[in-house]
Protein backbone atom coordinates (compact mmCIF):
# COMPACT_ATOMS: atom_id res chain seq x y z
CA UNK A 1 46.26 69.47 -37.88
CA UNK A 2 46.12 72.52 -40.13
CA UNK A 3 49.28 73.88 -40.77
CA UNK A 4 50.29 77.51 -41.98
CA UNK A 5 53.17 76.88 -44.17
CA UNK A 6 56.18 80.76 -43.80
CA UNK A 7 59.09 81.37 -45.51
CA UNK A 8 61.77 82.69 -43.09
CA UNK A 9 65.30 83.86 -43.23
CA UNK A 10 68.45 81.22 -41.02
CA UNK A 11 69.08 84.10 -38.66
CA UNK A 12 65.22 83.90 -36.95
CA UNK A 13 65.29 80.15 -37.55
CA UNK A 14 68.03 79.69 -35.42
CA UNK A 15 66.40 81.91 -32.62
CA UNK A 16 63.14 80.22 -32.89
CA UNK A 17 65.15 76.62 -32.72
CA UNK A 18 66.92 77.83 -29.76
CA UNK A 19 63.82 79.16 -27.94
CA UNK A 20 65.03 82.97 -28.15
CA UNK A 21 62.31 83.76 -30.25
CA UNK A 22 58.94 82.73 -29.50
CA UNK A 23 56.68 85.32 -31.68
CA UNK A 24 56.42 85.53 -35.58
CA UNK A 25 55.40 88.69 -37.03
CA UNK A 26 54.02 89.54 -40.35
CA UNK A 27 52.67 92.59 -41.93
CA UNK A 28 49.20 93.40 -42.28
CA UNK A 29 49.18 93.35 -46.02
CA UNK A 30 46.09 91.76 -48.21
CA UNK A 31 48.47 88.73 -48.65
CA UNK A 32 48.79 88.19 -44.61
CA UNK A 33 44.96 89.20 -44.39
CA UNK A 34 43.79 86.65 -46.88
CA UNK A 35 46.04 83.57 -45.45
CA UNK A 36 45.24 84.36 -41.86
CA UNK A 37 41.86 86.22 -41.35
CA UNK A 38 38.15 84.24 -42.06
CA UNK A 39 37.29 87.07 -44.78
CA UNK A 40 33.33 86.74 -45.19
CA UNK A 41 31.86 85.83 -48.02
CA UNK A 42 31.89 87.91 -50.80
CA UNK A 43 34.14 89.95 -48.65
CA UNK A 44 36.36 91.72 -49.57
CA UNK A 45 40.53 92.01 -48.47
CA UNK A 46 41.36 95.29 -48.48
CA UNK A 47 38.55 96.15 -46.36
CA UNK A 48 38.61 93.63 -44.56
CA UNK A 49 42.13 95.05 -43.56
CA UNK A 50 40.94 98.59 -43.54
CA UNK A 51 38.36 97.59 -40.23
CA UNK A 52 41.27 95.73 -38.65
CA UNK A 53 43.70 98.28 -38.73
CA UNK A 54 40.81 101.12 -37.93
CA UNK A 55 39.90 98.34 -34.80
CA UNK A 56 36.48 98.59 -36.00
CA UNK A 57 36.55 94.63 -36.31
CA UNK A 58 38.44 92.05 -34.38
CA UNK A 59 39.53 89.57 -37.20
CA UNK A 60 38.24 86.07 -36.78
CA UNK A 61 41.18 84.06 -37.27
CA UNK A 62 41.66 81.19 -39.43
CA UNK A 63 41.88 77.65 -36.63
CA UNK A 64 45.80 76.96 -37.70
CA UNK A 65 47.64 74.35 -34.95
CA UNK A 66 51.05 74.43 -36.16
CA UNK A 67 53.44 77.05 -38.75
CA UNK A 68 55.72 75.41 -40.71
CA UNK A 69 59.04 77.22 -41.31
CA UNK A 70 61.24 76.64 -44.69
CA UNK A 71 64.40 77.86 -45.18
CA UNK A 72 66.57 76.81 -47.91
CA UNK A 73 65.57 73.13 -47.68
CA UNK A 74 65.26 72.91 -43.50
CA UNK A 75 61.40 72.59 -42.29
CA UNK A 76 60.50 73.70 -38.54
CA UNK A 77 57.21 72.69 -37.25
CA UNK A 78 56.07 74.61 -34.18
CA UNK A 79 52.50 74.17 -32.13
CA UNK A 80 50.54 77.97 -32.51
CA UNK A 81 49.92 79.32 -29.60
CA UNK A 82 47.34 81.82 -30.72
CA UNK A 83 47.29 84.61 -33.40
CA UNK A 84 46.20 88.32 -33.05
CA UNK A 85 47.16 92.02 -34.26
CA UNK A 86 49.52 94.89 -33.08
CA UNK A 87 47.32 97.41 -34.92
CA UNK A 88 49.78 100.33 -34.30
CA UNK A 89 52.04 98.83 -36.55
CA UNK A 90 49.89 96.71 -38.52
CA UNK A 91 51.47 93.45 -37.83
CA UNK A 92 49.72 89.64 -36.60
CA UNK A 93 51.77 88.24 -34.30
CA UNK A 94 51.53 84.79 -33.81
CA UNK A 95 52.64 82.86 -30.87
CA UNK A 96 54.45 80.30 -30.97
CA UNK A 97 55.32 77.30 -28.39
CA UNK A 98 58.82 76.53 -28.84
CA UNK A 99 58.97 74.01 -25.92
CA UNK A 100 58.54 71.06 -28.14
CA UNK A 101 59.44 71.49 -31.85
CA UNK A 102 59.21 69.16 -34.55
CA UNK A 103 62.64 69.53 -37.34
CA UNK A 104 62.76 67.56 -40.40
């Protein structure tokens, strides 16, 4: 199991706990690239994110099962359902099955 480890604010926490909100969305920045995109080696990030946003590459993603949410000392751990990109705003969204969640 290889988790992907997201700080999150209590207001989407509660929604995703709930089942409201099934989809987690984070910006395309070099940070996001480099923790969620297989960057080739010797790659590098910023183009990397430059053909992504351009859609002259689809990004080979990085194999995570599960994202693990902390917020202020609670942990959610939900199953990925699959990540991919919302190019015209520059944003991965990654799916998330809230049907059977894991709290600690």
């Amino acid at each position: 199991m290889k988790a992907l480890h997201c700080a999150i604010k209590r207001e989407y926490l509660d929604l995703i706990q709930a089942g409201t909100k099934n989809v987690e969305y984070r910006d395309m920045s070099p940070y996001w690239v480099q923790r969620l995109v297989e960057i080739p080696a010797n790659g590098d990030i910023e183009q990397c994110r430059s053909d992504i946003i351009s859609g002259k590459v689809e990004p080979n993603f990085k194999k995570y099962t599960h994202i693990v949410f902390h917020c202020n000392g609670t942990t959610v751990t939900m199953p990925i359902l699959g990540i991919k990109t919302y190019r015209g705003h520059h944003l991965f969204v990654i799916s998330l099955d809230n049907r059977q969640k894991e709290n600690k």
